[in-house]
Protein backbone atom coordinates (compact mmCIF):
# COMPACT_ATOMS: atom_id res chain seq x y z
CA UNK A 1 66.73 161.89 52.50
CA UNK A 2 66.21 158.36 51.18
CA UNK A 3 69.22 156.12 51.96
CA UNK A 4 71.97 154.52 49.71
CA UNK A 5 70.56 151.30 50.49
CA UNK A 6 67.16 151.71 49.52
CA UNK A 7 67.58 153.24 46.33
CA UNK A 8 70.05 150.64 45.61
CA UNK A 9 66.93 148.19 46.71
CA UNK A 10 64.58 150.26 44.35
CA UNK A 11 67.04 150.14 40.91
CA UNK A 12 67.59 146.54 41.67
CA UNK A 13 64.04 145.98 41.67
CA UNK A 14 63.27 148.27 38.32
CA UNK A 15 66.26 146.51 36.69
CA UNK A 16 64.80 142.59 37.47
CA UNK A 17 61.20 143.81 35.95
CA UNK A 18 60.30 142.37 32.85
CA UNK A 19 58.61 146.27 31.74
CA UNK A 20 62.09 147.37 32.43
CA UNK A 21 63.27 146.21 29.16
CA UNK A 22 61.60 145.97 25.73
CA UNK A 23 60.54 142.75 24.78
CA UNK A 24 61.06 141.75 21.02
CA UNK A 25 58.83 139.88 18.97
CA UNK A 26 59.50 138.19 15.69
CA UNK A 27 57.19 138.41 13.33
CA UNK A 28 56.36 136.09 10.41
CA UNK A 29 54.36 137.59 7.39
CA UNK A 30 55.12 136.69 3.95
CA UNK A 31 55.44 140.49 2.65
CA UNK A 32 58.03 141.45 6.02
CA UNK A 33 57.20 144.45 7.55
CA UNK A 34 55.01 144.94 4.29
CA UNK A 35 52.52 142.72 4.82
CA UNK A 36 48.77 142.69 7.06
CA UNK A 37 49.84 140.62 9.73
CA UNK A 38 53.24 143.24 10.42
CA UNK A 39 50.28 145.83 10.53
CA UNK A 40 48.29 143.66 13.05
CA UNK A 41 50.81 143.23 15.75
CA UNK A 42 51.90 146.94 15.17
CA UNK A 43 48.41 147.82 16.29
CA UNK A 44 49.12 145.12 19.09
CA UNK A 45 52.82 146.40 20.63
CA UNK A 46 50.86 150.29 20.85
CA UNK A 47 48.32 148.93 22.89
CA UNK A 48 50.86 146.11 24.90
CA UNK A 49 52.27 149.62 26.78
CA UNK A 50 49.15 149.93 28.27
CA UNK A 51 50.19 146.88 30.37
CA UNK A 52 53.51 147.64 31.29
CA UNK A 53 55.35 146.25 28.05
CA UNK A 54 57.29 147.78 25.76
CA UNK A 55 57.59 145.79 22.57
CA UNK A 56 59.80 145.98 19.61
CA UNK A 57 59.19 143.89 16.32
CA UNK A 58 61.50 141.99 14.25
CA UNK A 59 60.18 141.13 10.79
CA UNK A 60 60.82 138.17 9.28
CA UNK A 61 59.33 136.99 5.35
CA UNK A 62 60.90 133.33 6.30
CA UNK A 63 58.46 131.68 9.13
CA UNK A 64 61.04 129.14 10.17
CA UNK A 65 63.88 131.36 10.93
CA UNK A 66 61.08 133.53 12.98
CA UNK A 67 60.55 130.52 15.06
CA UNK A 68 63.97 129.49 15.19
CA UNK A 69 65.15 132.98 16.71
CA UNK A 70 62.52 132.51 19.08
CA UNK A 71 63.70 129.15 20.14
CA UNK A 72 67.57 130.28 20.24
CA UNK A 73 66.27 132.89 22.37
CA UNK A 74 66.91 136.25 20.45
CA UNK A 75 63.39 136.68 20.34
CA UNK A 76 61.44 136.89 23.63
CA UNK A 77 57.81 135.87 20.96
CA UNK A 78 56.96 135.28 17.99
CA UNK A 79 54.11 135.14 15.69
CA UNK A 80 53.55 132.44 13.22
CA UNK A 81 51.03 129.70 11.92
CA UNK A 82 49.07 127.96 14.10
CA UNK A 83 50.21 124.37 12.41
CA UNK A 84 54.15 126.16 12.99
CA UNK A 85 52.93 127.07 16.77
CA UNK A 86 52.42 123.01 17.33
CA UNK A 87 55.13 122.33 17.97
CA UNK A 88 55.27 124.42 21.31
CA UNK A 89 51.48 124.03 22.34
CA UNK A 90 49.73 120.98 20.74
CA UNK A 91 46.18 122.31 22.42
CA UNK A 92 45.57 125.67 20.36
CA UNK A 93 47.83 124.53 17.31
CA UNK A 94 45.00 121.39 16.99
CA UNK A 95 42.52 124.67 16.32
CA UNK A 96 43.70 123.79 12.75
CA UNK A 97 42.80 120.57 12.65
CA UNK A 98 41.07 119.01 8.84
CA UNK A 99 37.47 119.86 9.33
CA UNK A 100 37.83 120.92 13.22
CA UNK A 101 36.16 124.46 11.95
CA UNK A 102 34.78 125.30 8.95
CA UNK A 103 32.41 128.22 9.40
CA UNK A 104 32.50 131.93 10.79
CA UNK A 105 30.45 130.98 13.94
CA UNK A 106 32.40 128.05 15.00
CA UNK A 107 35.54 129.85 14.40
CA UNK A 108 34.79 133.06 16.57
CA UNK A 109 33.36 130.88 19.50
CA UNK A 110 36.55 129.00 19.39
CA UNK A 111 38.74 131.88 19.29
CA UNK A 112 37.23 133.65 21.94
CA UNK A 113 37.22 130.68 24.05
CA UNK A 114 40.73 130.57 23.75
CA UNK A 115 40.57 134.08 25.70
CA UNK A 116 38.67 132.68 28.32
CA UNK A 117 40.60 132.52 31.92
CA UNK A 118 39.53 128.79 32.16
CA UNK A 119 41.61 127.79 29.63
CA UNK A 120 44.91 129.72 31.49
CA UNK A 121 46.43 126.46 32.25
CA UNK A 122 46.14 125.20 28.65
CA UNK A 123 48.13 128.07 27.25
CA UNK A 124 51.42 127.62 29.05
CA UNK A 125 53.38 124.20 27.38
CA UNK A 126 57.06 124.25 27.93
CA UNK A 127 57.44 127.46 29.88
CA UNK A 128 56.15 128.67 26.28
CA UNK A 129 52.84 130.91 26.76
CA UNK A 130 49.89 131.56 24.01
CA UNK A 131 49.78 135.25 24.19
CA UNK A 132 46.61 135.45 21.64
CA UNK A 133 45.09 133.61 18.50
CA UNK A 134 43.73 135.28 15.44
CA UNK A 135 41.79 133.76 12.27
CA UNK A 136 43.73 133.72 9.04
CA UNK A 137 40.73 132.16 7.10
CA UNK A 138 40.23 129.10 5.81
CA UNK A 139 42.45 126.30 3.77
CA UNK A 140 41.36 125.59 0.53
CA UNK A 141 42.68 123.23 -1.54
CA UNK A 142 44.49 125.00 -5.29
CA UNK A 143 45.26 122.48 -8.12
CA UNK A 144 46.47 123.02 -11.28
CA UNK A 145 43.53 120.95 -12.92
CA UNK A 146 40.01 121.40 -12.43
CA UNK A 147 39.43 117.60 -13.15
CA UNK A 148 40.73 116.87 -9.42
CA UNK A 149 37.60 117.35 -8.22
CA UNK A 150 36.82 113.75 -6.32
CA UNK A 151 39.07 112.10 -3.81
CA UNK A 152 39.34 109.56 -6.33
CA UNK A 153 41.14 111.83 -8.91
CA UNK A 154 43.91 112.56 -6.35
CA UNK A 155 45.36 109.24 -6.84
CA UNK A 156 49.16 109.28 -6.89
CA UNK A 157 48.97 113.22 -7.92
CA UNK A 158 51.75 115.19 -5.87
CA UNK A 159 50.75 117.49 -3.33
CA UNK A 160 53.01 120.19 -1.91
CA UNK A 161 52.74 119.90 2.10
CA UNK A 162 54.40 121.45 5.22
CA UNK A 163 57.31 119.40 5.89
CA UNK A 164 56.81 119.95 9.73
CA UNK A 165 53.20 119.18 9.75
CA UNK A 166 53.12 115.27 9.96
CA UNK A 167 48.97 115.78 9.78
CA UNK A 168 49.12 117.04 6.14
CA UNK A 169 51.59 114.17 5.44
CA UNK A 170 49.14 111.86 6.74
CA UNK A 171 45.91 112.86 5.33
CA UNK A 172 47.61 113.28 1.77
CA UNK A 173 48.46 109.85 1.80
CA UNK A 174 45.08 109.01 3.34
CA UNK A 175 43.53 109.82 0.11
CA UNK A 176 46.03 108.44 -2.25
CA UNK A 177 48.06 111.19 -3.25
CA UNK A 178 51.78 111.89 -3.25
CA UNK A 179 52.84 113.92 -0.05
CA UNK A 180 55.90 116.32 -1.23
CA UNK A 181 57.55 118.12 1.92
CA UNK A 182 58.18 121.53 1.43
CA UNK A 183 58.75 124.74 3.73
CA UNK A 184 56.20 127.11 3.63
CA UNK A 185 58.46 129.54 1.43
CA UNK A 186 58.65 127.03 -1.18
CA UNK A 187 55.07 126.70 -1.71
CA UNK A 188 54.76 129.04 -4.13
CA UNK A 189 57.51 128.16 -6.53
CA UNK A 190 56.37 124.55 -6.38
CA UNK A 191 53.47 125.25 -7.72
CA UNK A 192 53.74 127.47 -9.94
CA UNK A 193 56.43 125.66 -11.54
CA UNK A 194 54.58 122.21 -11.40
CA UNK A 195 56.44 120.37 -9.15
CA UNK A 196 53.34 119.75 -7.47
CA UNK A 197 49.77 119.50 -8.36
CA UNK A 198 48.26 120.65 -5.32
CA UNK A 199 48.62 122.40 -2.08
CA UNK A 200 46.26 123.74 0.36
CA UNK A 201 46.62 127.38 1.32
CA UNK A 202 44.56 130.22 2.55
CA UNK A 203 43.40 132.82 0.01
CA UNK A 204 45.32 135.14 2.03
CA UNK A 205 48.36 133.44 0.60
CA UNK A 206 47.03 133.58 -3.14
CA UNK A 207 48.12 137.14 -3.79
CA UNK A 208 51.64 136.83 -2.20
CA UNK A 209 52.50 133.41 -3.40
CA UNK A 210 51.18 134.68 -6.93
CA UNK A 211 49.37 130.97 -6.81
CA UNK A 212 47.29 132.50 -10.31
CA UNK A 213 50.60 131.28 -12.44
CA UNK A 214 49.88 127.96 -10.83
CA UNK A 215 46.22 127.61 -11.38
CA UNK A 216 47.03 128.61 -14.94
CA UNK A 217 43.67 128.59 -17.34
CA UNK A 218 43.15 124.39 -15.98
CA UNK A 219 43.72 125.04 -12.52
CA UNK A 220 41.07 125.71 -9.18
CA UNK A 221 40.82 126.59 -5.91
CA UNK A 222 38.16 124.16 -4.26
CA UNK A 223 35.46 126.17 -2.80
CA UNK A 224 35.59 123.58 0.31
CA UNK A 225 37.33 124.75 3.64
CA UNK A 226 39.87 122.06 4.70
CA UNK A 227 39.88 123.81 8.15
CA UNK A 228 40.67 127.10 9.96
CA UNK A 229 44.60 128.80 9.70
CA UNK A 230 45.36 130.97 12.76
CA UNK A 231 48.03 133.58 13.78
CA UNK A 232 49.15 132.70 17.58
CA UNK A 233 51.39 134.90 18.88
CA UNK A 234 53.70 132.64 21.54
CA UNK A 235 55.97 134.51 24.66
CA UNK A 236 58.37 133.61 27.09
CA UNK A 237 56.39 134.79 30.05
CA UNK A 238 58.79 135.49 31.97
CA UNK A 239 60.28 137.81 30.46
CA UNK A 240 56.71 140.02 29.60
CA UNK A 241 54.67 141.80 32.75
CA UNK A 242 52.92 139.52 34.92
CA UNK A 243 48.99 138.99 33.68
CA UNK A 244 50.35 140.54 30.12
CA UNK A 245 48.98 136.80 28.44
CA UNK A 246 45.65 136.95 29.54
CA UNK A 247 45.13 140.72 28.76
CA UNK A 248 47.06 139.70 25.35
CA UNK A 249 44.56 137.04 24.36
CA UNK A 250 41.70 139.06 25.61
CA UNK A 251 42.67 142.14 22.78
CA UNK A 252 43.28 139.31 19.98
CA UNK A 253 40.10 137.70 20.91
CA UNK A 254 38.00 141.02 20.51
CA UNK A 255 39.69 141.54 17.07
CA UNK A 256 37.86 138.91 15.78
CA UNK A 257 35.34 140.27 13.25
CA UNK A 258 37.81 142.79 12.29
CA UNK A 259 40.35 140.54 11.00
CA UNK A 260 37.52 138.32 9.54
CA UNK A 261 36.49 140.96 7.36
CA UNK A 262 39.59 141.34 6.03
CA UNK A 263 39.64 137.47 5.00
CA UNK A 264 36.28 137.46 3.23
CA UNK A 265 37.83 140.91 1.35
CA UNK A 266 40.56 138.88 0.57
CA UNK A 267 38.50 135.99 -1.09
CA UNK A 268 35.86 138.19 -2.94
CA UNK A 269 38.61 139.57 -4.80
CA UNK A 270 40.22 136.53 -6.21
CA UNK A 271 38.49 135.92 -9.79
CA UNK A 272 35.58 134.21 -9.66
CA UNK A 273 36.53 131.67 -12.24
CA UNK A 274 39.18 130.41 -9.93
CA UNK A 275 36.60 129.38 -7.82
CA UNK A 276 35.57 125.11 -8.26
CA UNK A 277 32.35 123.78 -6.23
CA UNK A 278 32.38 119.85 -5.19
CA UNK A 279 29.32 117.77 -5.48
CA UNK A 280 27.50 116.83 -2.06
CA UNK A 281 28.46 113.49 -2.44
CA UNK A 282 32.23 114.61 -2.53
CA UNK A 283 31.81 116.81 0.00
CA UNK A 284 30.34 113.74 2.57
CA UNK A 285 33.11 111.70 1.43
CA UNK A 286 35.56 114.51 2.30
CA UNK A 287 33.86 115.07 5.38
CA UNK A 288 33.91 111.24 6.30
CA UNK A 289 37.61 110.60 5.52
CA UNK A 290 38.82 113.63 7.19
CA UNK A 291 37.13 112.46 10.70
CA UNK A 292 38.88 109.34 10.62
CA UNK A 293 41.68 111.17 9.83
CA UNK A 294 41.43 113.59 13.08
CA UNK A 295 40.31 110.38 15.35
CA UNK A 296 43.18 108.90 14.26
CA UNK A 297 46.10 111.28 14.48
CA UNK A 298 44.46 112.39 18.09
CA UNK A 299 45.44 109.03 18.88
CA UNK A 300 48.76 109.49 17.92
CA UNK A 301 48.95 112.91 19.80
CA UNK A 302 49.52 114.73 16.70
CA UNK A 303 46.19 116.68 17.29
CA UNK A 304 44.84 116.91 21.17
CA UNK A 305 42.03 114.78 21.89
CA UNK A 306 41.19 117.79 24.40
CA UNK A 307 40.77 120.28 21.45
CA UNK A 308 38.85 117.80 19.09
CA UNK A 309 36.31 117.25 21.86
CA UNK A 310 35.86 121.08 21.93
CA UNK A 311 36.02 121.20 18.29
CA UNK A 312 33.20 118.76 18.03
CA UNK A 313 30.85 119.74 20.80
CA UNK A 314 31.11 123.60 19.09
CA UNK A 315 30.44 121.86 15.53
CA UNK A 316 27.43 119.95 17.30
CA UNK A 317 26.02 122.69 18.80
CA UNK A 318 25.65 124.64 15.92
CA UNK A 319 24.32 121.52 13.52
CA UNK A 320 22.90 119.15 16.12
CA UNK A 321 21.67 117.10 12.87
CA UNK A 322 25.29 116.30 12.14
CA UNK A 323 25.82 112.62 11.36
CA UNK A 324 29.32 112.76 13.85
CA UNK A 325 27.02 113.70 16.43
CA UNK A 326 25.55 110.70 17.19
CA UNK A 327 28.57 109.16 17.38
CA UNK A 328 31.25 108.84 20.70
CA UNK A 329 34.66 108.40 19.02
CA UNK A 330 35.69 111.84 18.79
């Protein structure tokens, strides 16, 4: 017969592991439990049990007070924005840097090397762990006037940006235009209702945000990717099985393609007269601007200088014929 003492050993034990207990997640999506992303991390707390966790979701439709439950600790995660996620881990949250990636192939290879064991080290910040990064597409710029189509054009307009994203802020201003702070639940009204002239959102965001009312019969969205929006889902380690954040990263990382196809879906069905090209002189101008813009607010430690390095050497080895890649100050 077993002893008092060690049974009393054994419960103590079961009691102090993290698997013991379910683990709740809060979960920003714009449509609540409604919406793609709720779907997603369903599909991801099924598969957690397979390592020992037992994860309940929280839905939220308002990103901040997802991330603020996570910081007051009533959450033990969260998923949100990578621009949001930042603030906790300023190595994958520079991912979504202006211009860092801008194509499918750069985007994957990033992703997955955020899976890679290598990179362990760089996903703890804070006692705050990156438990796996997914593509949400790319950022396009929407205006309610097709004739802001140079940089030029811009000039003291308004545009709506992320009040907690002090690289939107920056770049804005950069080019000349008015930089209005806004939450990202605000976006959509502020459009729509003209309080600002331009914001730059995913097309993932066009259907829930209604953004058509905005564009109106004047308006665009600028067929020119801004950069890459990811999903990061963030943990308090210590409170998930041990190993659960590499084997967490590894199953976002493999969904990949998956989730891709769902963002090209997504932008095939918006009207096709929504849709504004730039000229290839724009788009070098863009391009040139924007790089100062990331050298500069890596200096500042806005973006990490570790990430843009990645960034770059994945953009150069794709286009080795790259102007930036015959230059060192990135």
């Amino acid at each position: 017969m077993l002893n008092k003492k060690y049974i009393a050993i054994c419960i103590f034990l079961f009691l102090k592991s993290p698997s013991a207990f379910a683990q709740n997640i809060c979960v920003f999506d714009p449509l609540g439990a409604q919406g793609d992303n709720y779907s997603l991390l369903k599909d991801y707390a099924l598969t957690a049990t397979q390592w020992g966790a037992n994860i309940e979701l929280k839905p939220f439709s308002d990103e901040r007070a997802a991330t603020e439950n996570f910081k007051s600790g009533k959450c033990d995660g969260v998923a949100i924005s990578g621009i949001r996620a930042r603030q906790f881990n300023n190595f994958v949250g520079s991912i979504d840097s202006a211009r860092g990636v801008v194509t499918d192939e750069a985007y994957k290879i990033v992703i997955d090397l955020m899976a890679n064991k290598k990179l362990d080290a760089d996903m703890i910040s804070n006692g705050v762990e990156i438990a796996g990064v997914s593509p949400l597409g790319f950022a396009y710029v929407i205006t309610n006037n097709k004739a802001l189509n140079t940089m030029q054009s811009y000039y003291n307009k308004r545009f709506g940006v992320l009040s907690y994203d002090k690289a939107q802020s920056a770049i804005v201003d950069r080019i000349g235009a008015t930089p209005i702070n806004l939450e990202l639940s605000q976006i959509g009204f502020s459009f729509n209702s003209g309080k600002v002239d331009a914001v730059e959102l995913p097309a993932l965001a066009f259907k829930p945000f209604e953004l058509n009312k905005g564009i109106g019969t004047k308006g665009a969205i600028v067929r020119f990717p801004i950069g890459s929006i990811t999903y990061d889902v963030l943990i308090k380690p210590e409170k998930f099985p041990t190993g659960f954040g590499q084997k967490s990263r590894q199953w976002f990382s493999s969904g990949f393609d998956h989730q891709m196809s769902k963002v090209h879906k997504i932008e095939a069905a918006i009207n096709k007269n929504y849709w504004m090209d730039l000229s290839d002189a724009e788009i070098n101008n863009y391009d040139e601007v924007l790089r100062f813009a990331r050298i500069s607010l890596a200096k500042q430690e806005v973006y990490n200088k570790k990430m843009m390095h990645i960034l770059k050497n994945i953009r150069c080895n794709l286009k080795k014929s790259a102007n930036e890649c015959l230059l060192n100050d990135e």
